[in-house]
C-alpha atoms as a PDB file:
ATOM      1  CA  UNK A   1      35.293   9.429  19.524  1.00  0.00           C
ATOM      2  CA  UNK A   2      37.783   7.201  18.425  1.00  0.00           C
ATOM      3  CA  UNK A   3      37.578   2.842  18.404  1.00  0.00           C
ATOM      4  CA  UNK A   4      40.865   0.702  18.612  1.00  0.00           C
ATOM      5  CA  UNK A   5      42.671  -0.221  15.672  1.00  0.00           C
ATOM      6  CA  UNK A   6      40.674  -3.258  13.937  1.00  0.00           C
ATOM      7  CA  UNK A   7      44.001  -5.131  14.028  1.00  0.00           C
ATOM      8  CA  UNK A   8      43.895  -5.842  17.692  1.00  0.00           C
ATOM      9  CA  UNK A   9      40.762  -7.872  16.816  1.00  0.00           C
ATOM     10  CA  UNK A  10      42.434 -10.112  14.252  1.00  0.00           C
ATOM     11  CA  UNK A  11      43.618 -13.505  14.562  1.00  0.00           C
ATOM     12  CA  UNK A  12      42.105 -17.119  14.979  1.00  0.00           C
ATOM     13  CA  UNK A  13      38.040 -17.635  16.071  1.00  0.00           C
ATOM     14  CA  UNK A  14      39.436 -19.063  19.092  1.00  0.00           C
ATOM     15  CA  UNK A  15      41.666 -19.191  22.302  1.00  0.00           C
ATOM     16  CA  UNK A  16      44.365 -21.478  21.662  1.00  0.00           C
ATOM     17  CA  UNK A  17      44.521 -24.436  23.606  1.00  0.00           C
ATOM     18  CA  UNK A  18      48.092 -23.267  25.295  1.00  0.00           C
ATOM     19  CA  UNK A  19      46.684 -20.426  26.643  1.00  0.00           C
ATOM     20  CA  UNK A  20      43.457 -21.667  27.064  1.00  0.00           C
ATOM     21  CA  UNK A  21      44.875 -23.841  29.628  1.00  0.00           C
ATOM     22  CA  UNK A  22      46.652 -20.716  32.012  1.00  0.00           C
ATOM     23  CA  UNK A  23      43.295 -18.529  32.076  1.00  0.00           C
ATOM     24  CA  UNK A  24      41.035 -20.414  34.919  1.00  0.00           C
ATOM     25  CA  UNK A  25      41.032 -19.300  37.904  1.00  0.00           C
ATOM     26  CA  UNK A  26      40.069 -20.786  41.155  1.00  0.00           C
ATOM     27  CA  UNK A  27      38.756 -17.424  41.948  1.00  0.00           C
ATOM     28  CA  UNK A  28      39.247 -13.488  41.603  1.00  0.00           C
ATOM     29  CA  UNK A  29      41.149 -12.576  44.390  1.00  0.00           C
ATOM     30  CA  UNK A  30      44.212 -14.276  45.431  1.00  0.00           C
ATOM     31  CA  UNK A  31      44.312 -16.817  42.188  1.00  0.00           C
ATOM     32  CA  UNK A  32      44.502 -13.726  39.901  1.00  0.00           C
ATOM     33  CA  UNK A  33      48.289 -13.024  40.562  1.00  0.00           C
ATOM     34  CA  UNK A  34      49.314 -16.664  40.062  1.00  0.00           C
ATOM     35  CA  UNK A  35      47.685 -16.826  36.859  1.00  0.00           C
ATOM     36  CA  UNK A  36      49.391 -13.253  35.665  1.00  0.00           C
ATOM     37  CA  UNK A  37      52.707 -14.501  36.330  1.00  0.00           C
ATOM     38  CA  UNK A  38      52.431 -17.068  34.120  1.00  0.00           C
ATOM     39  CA  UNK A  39      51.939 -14.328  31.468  1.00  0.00           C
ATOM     40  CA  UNK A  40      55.298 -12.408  32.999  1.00  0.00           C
ATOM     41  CA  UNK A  41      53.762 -10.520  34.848  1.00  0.00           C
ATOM     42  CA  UNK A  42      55.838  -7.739  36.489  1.00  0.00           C
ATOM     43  CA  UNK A  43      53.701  -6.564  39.494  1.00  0.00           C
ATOM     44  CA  UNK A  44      52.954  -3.002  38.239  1.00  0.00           C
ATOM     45  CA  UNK A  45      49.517  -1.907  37.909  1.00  0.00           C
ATOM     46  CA  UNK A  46      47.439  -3.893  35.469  1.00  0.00           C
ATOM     47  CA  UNK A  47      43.845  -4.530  34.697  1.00  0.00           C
ATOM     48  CA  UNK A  48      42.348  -7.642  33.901  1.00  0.00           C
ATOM     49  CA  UNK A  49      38.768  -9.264  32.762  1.00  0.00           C
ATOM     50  CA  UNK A  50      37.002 -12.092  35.127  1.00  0.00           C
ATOM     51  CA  UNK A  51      34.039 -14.163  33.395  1.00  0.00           C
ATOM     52  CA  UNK A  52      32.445 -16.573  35.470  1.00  0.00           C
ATOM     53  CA  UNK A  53      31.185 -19.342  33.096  1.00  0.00           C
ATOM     54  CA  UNK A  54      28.490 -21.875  33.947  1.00  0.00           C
ATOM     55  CA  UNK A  55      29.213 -25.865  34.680  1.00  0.00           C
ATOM     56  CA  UNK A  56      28.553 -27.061  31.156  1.00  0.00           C
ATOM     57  CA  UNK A  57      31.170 -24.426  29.636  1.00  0.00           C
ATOM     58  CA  UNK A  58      28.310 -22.950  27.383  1.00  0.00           C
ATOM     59  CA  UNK A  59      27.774 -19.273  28.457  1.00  0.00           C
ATOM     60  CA  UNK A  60      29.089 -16.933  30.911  1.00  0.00           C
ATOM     61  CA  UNK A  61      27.078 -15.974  34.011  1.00  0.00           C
ATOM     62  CA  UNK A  62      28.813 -12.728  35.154  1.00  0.00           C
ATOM     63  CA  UNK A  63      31.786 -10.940  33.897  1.00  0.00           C
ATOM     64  CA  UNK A  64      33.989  -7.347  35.707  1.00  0.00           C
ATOM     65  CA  UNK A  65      37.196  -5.550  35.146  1.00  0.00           C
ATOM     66  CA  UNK A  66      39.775  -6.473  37.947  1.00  0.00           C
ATOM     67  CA  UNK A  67      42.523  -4.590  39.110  1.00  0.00           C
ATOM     68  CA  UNK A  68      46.293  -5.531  40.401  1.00  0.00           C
ATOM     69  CA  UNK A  69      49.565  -4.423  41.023  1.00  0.00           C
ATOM     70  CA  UNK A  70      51.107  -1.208  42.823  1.00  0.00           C
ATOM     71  CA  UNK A  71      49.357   1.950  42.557  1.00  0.00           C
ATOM     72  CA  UNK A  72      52.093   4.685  43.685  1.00  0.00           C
ATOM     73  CA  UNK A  73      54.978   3.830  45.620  1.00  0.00           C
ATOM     74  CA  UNK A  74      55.365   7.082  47.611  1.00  0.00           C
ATOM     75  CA  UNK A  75      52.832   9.193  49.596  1.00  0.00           C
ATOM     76  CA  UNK A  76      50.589  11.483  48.083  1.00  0.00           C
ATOM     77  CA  UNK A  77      50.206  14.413  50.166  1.00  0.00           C
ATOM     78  CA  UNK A  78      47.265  17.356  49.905  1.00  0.00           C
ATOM     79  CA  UNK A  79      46.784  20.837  51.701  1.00  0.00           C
ATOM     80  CA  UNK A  80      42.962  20.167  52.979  1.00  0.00           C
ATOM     81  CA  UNK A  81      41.896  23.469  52.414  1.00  0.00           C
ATOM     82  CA  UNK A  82      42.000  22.229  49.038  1.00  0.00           C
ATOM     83  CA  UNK A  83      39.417  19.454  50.247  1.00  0.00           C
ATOM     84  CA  UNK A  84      37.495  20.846  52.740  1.00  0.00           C
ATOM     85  CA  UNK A  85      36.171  24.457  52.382  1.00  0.00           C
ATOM     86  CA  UNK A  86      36.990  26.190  55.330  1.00  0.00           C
ATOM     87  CA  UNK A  87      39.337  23.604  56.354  1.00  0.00           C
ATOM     88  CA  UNK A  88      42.153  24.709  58.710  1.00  0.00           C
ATOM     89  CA  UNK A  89      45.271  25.903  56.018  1.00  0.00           C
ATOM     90  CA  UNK A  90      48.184  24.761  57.590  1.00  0.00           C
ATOM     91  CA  UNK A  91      46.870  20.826  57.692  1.00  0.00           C
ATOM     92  CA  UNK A  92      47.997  18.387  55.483  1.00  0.00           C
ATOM     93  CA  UNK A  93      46.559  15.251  54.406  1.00  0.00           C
ATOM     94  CA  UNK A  94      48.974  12.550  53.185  1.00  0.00           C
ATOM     95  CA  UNK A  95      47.602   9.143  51.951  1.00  0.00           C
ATOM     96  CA  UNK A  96      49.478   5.831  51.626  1.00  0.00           C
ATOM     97  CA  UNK A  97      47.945   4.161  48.876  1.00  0.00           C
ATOM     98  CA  UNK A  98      47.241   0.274  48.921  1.00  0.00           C
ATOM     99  CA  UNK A  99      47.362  -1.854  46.259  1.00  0.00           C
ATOM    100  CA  UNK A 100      45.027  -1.681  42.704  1.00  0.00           C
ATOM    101  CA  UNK A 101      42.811  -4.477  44.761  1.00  0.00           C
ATOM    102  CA  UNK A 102      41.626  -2.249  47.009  1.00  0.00           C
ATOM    103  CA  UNK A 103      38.835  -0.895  44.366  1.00  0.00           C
ATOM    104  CA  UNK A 104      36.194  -3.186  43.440  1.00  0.00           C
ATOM    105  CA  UNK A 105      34.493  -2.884  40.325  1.00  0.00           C
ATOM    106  CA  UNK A 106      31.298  -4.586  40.864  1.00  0.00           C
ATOM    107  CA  UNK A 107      29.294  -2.617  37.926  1.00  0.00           C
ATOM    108  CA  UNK A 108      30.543  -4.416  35.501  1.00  0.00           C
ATOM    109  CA  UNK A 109      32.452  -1.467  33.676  1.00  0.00           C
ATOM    110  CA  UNK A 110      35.485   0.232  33.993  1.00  0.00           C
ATOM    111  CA  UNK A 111      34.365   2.173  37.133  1.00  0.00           C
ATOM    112  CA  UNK A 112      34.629   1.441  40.732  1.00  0.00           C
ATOM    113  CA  UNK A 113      32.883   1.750  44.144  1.00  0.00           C
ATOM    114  CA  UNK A 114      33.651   4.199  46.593  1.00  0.00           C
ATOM    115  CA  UNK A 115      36.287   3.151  49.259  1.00  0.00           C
ATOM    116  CA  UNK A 116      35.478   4.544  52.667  1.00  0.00           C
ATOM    117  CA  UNK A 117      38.797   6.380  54.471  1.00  0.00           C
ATOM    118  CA  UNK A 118      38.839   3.913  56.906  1.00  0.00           C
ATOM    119  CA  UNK A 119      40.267   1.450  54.550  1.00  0.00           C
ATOM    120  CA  UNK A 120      43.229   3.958  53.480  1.00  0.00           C
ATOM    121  CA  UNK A 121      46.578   3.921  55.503  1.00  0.00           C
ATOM    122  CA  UNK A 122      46.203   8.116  56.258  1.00  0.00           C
ATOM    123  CA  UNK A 123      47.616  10.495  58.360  1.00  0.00           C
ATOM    124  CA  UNK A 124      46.428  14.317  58.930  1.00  0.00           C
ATOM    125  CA  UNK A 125      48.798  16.915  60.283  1.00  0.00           C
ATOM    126  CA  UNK A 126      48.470  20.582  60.871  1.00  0.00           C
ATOM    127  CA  UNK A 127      52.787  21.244  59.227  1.00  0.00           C
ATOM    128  CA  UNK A 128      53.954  25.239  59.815  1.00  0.00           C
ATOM    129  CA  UNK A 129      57.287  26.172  59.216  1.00  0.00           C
ATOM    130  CA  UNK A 130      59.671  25.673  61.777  1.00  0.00           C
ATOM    131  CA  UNK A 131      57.491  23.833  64.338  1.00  0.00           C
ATOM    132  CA  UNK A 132      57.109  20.157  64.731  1.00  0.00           C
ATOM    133  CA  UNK A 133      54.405  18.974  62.898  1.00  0.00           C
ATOM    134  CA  UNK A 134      51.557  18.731  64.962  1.00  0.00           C
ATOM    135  CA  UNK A 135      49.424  15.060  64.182  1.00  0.00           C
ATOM    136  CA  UNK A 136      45.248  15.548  63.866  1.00  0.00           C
ATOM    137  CA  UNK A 137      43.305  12.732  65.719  1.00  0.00           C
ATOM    138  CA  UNK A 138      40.211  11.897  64.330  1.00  0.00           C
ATOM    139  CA  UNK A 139      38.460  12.970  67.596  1.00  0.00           C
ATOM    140  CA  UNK A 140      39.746  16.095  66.588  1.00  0.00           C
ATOM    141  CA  UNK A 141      39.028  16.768  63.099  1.00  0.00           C
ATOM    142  CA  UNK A 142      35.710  19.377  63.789  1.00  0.00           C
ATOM    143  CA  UNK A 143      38.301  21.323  65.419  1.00  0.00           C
ATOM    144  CA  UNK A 144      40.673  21.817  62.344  1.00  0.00           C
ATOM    145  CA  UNK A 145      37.103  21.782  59.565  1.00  0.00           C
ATOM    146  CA  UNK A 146      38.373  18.455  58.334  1.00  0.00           C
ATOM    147  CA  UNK A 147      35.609  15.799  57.775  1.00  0.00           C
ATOM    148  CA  UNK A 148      35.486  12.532  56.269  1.00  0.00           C
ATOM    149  CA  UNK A 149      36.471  11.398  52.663  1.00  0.00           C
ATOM    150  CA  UNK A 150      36.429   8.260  50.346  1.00  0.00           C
ATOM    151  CA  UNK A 151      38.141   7.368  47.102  1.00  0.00           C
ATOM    152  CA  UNK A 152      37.038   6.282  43.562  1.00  0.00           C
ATOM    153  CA  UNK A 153      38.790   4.496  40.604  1.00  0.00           C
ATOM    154  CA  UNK A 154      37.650   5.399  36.993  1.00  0.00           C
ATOM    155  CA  UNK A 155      39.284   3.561  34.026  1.00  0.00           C
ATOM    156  CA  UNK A 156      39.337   4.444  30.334  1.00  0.00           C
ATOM    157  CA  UNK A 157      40.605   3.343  26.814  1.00  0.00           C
ATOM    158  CA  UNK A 158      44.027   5.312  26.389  1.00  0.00           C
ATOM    159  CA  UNK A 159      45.387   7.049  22.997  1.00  0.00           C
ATOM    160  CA  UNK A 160      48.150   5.208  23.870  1.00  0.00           C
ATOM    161  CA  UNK A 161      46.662   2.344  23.072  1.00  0.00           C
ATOM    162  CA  UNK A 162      48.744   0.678  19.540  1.00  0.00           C
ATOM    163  CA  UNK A 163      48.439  -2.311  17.717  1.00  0.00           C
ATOM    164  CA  UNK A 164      52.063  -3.181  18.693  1.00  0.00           C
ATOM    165  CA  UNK A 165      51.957  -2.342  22.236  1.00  0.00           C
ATOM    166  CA  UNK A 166      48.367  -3.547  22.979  1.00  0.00           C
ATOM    167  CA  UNK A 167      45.317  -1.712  25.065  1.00  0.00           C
ATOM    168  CA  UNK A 168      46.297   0.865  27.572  1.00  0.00           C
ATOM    169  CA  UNK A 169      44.105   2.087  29.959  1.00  0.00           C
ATOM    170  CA  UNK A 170      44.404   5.692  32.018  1.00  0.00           C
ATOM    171  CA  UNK A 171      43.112   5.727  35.072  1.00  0.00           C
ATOM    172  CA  UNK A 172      42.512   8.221  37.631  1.00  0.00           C
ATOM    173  CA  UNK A 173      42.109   8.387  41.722  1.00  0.00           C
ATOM    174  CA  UNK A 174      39.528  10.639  43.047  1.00  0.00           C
ATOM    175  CA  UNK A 175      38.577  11.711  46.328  1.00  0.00           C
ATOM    176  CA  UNK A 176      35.548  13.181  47.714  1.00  0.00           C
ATOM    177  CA  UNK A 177      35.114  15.707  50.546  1.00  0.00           C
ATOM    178  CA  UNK A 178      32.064  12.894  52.331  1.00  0.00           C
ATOM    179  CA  UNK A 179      32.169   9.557  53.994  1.00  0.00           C
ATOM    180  CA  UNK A 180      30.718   7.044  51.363  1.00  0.00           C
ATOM    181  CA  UNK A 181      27.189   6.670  52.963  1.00  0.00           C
ATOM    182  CA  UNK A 182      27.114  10.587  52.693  1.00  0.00           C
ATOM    183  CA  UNK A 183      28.184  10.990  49.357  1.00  0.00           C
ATOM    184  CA  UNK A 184      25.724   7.538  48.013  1.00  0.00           C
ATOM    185  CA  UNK A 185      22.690   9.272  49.921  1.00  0.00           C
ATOM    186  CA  UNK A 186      23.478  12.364  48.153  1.00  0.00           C
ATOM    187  CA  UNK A 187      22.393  11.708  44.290  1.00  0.00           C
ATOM    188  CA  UNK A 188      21.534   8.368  42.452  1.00  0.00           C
ATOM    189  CA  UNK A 189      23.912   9.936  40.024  1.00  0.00           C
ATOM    190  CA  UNK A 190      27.098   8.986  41.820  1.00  0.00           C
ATOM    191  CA  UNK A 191      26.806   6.166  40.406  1.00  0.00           C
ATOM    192  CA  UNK A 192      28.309   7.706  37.117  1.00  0.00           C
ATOM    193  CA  UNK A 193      31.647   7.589  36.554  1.00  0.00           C
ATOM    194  CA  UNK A 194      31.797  10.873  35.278  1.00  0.00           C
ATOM    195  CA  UNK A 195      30.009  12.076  39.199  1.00  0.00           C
ATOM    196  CA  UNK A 196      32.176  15.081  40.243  1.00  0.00           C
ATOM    197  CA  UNK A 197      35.476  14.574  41.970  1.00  0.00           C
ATOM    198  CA  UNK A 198      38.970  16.183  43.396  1.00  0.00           C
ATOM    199  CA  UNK A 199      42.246  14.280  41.490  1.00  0.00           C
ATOM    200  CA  UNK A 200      44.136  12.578  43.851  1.00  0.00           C
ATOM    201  CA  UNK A 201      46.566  10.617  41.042  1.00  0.00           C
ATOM    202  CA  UNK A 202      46.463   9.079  37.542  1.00  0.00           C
ATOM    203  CA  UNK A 203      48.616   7.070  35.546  1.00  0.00           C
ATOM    204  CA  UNK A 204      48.132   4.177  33.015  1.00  0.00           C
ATOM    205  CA  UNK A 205      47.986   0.524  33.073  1.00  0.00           C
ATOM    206  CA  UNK A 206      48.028  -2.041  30.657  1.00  0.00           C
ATOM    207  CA  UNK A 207      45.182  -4.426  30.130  1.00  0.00           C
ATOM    208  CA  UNK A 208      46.020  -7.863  30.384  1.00  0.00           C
ATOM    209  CA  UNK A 209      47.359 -10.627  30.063  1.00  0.00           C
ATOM    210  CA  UNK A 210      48.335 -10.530  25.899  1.00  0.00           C
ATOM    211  CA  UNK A 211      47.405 -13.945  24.308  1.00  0.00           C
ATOM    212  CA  UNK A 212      50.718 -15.698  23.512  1.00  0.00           C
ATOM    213  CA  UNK A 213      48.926 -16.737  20.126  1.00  0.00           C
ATOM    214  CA  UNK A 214      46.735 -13.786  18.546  1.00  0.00           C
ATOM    215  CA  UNK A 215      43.058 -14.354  18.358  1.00  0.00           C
ATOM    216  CA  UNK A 216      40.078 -11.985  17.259  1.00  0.00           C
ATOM    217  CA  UNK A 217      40.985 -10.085  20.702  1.00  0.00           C
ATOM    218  CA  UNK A 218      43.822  -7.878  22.419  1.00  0.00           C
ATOM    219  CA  UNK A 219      43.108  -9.922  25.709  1.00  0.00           C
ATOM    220  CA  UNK A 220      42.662 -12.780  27.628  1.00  0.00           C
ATOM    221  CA  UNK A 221      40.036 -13.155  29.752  1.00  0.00           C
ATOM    222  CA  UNK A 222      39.904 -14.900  33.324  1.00  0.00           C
ATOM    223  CA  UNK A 223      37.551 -17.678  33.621  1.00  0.00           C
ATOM    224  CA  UNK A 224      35.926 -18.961  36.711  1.00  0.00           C
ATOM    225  CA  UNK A 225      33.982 -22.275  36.854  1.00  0.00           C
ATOM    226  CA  UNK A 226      32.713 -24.564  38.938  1.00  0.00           C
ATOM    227  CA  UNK A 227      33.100 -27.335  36.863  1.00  0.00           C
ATOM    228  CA  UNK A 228      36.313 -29.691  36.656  1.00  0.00           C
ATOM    229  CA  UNK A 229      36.513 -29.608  33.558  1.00  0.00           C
ATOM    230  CA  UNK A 230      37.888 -27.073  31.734  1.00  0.00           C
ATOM    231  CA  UNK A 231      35.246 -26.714  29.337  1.00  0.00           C
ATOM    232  CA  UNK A 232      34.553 -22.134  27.127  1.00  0.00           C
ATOM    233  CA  UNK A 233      32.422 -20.821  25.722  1.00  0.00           C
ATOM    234  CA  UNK A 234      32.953 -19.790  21.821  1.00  0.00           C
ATOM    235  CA  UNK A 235      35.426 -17.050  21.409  1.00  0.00           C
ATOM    236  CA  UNK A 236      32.498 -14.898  20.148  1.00  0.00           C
ATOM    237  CA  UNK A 237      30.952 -15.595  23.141  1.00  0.00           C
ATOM    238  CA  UNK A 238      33.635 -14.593  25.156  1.00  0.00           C
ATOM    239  CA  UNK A 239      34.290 -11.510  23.032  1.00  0.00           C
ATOM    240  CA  UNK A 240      30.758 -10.450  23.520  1.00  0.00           C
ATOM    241  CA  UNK A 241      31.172 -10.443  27.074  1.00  0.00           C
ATOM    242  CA  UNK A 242      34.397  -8.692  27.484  1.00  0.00           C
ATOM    243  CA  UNK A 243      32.838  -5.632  24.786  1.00  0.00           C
ATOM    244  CA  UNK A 244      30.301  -5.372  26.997  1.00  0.00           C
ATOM    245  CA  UNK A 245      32.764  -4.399  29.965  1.00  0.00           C
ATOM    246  CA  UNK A 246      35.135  -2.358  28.338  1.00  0.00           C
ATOM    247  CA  UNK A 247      32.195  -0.470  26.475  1.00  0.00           C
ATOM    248  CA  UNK A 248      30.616   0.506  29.614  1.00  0.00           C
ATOM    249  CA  UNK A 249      32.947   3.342  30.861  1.00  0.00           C
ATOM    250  CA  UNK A 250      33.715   7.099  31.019  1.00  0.00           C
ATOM    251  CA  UNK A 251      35.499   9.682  32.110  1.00  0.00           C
ATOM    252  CA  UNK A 252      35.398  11.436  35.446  1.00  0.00           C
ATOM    253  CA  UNK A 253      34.453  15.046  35.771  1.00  0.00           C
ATOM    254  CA  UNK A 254      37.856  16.632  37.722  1.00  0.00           C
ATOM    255  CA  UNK A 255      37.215  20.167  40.050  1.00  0.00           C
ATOM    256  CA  UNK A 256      40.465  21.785  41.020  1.00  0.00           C
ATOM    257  CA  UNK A 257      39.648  22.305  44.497  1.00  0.00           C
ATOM    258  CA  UNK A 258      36.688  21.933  47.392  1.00  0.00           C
ATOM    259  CA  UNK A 259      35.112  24.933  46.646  1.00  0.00           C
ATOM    260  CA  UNK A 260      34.776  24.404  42.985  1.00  0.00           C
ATOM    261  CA  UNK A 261      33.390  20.507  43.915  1.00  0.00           C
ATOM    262  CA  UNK A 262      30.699  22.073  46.310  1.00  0.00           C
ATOM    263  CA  UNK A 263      29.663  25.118  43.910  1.00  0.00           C
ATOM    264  CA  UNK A 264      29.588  22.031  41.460  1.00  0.00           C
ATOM    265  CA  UNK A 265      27.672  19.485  43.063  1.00  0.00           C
ATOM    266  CA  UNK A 266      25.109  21.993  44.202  1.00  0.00           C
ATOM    267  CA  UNK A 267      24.395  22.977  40.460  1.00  0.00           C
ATOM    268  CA  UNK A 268      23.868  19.005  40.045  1.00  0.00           C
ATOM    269  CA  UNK A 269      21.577  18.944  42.584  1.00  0.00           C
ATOM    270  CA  UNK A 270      19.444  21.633  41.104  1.00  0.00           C
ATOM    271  CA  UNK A 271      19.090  20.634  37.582  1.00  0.00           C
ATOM    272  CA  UNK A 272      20.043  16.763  38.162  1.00  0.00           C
ATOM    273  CA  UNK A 273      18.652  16.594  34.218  1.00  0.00           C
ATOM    274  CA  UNK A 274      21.477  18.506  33.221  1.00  0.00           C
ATOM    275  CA  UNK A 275      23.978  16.088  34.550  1.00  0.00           C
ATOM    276  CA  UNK A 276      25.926  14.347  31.641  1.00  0.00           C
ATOM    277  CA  UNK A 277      28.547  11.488  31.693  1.00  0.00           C
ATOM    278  CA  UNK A 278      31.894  12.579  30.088  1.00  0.00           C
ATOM    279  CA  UNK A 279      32.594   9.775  27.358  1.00  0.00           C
ATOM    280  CA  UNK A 280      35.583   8.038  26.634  1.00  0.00           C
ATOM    281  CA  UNK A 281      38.060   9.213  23.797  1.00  0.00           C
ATOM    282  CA  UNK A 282      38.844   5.945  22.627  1.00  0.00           C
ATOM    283  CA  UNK A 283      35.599   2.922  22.393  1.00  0.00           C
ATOM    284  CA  UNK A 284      35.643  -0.769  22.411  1.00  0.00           C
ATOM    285  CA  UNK A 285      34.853  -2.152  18.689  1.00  0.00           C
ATOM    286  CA  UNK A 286      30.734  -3.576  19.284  1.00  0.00           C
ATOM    287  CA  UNK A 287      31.280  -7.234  19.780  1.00  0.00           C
ATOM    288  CA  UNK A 288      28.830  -9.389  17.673  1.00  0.00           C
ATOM    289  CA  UNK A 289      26.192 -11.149  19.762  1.00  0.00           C
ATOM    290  CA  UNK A 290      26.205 -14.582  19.987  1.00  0.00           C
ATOM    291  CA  UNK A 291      23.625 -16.989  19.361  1.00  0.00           C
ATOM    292  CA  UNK A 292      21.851 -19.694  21.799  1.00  0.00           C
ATOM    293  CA  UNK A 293      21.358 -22.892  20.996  1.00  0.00           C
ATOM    294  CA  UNK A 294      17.905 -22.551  19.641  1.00  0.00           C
ATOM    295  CA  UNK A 295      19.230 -20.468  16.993  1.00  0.00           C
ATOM    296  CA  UNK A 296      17.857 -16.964  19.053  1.00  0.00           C
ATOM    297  CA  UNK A 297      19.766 -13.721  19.750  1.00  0.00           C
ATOM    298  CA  UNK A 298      21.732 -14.669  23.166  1.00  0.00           C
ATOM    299  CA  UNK A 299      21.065 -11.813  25.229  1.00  0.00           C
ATOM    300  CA  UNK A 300      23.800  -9.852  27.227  1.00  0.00           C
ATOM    301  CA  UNK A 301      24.910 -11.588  30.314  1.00  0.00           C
ATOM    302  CA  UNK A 302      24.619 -10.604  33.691  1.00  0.00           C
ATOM    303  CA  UNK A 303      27.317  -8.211  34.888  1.00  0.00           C
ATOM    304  CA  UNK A 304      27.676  -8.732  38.430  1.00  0.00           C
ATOM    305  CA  UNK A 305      29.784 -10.465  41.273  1.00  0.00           C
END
């Protein structure tokens, strides 16, 4: 395994003031696009780090990776016999993809929930050459073998990640051959990144926003307080917390089809202690830990909403 160059992490101790003053947010939804473009921005996929920060400025309460920007333009289109075993062979399943904001990671790593079908713009038709393609209701999916599906995000640390050019991260969208309920109820272990899945797309994105001023970090991160004032926590502090995100990742574990997913998932389910997560090529440095006032270790925050 590899770790970023150690010149990504050099610069001042701190944020500096000028771009200390663009990074709070009012929250992380619709204020995170605001606050990008004042770091030009382009709207193309990017990835981003939240930290919500108590009232007195001194540590940070929660922290996750956040997501933005246009995932693929055009439709992504799959036979469902490659989904489904069984499944009728002349049906097609194309899938509109929404924006990055659709997955939320709420695990506080590089990994996101499951995203049920019913909140992806889809459309299933049985297509055979020269005939009029013939649309599937969902009423009528038993009678095709089609069931239900939902989609995963997994993020990771790219090799194309450079000094110059800053952190990249690849990610990947997966689909699963179960409703989200189904596939949860199945194994504790889907909550691994590296839990079994069909590729739907990949690509890269870069993580963001760049400092405008280097500091001991290739980011920015995007604070959230309730205070007024716009009071941070030490750069080591801040640091700490944004290791601790982009250390807790992997990579997904890719079948080629629904039969190989099922034959897979089975095995899982009879030796579940043979299950291992697929780590990432490239690590996160370890981020010193900071101390507390008192002079003790300050011990990892709370990764959570």
């Amino acid at each position: 395994m590899g770790v970023l160059p150690k010149t990504l992490f050099s610069g001042a101790e701190e944020i500096s003031e000028n771009d200390k003053n663009k990074i709070f947010v009012n929250n992380f939804s619709e204020s995170i696009e605001a606050v990008l473009s004042e770091f030009s921005w382009d709207g193309k996929i990017v990835g981003t780090i939240g930290l919500t920060i108590s009232s007195d400025g001194k540590k940070i309460e929660n922290g996750r990776f956040i997501p933005r920007g246009t995932l693929e333009a055009k439709t992504i289109k799959m036979a469902a016999a490659d989904i489904w075993v069984n499944a009728d062979e002349t049906v097609i399943l194309s899938i509109k993809l929404p924006r990055a904001e659709i997955f939320k990671y709420t695990e506080g790593g590089l990994y996101s929930q499951y995203v049920d079908e019913g909140a992806v713009n889809y459309t299933l038709h049985s297509v055979v050459e020269g005939k009029t393609p013939v649309p599937i209701l969902d009423q009528e999916k038993a009678d095709w073998n089609v069931g239900n599906f939902c989609l995963r995000q997994i993020c990771y640390i790219s090799k194309s990640s450079t000094a110059k050019g800053g952190v990249v991260l690849s990610w990947t969208v997966l689909i699963f051959p179960r409703a989200k309920e189904q596939l949860l109820q199945a194994s504790d272990l889907t909550a691994s990144p590296s839990w079994p899945g069909l590729r739907l797309i990949t690509g890269e994105m870069a993580l963001g926003p760049k400092p405008t001023t280097t500091w001991r970090c290739p980011v920015l991160p995007l604070l959230r307080s309730n205070s007024e004032e716009n009071r941070t926590p030490s750069g080591q502090s801040l640091r700490h917390a944004i290791g601790a995100i982009m250390r807790k990742a992997g990579r997904p574990d890719i079948l080629l089809d629904g039969q190989s997913l099922d034959s897979r998932w089975k095995e899982i389910a009879e030796r579940p202690q043979d299950f291992k997560e697929k780590p990432s090529l490239i690590d996160w440095p370890e981020q010193a830990e900071p101390e507390s006032e008192s002079g003790k270790p300050f011990y990892p925050f709370l990764i959570s909403l």
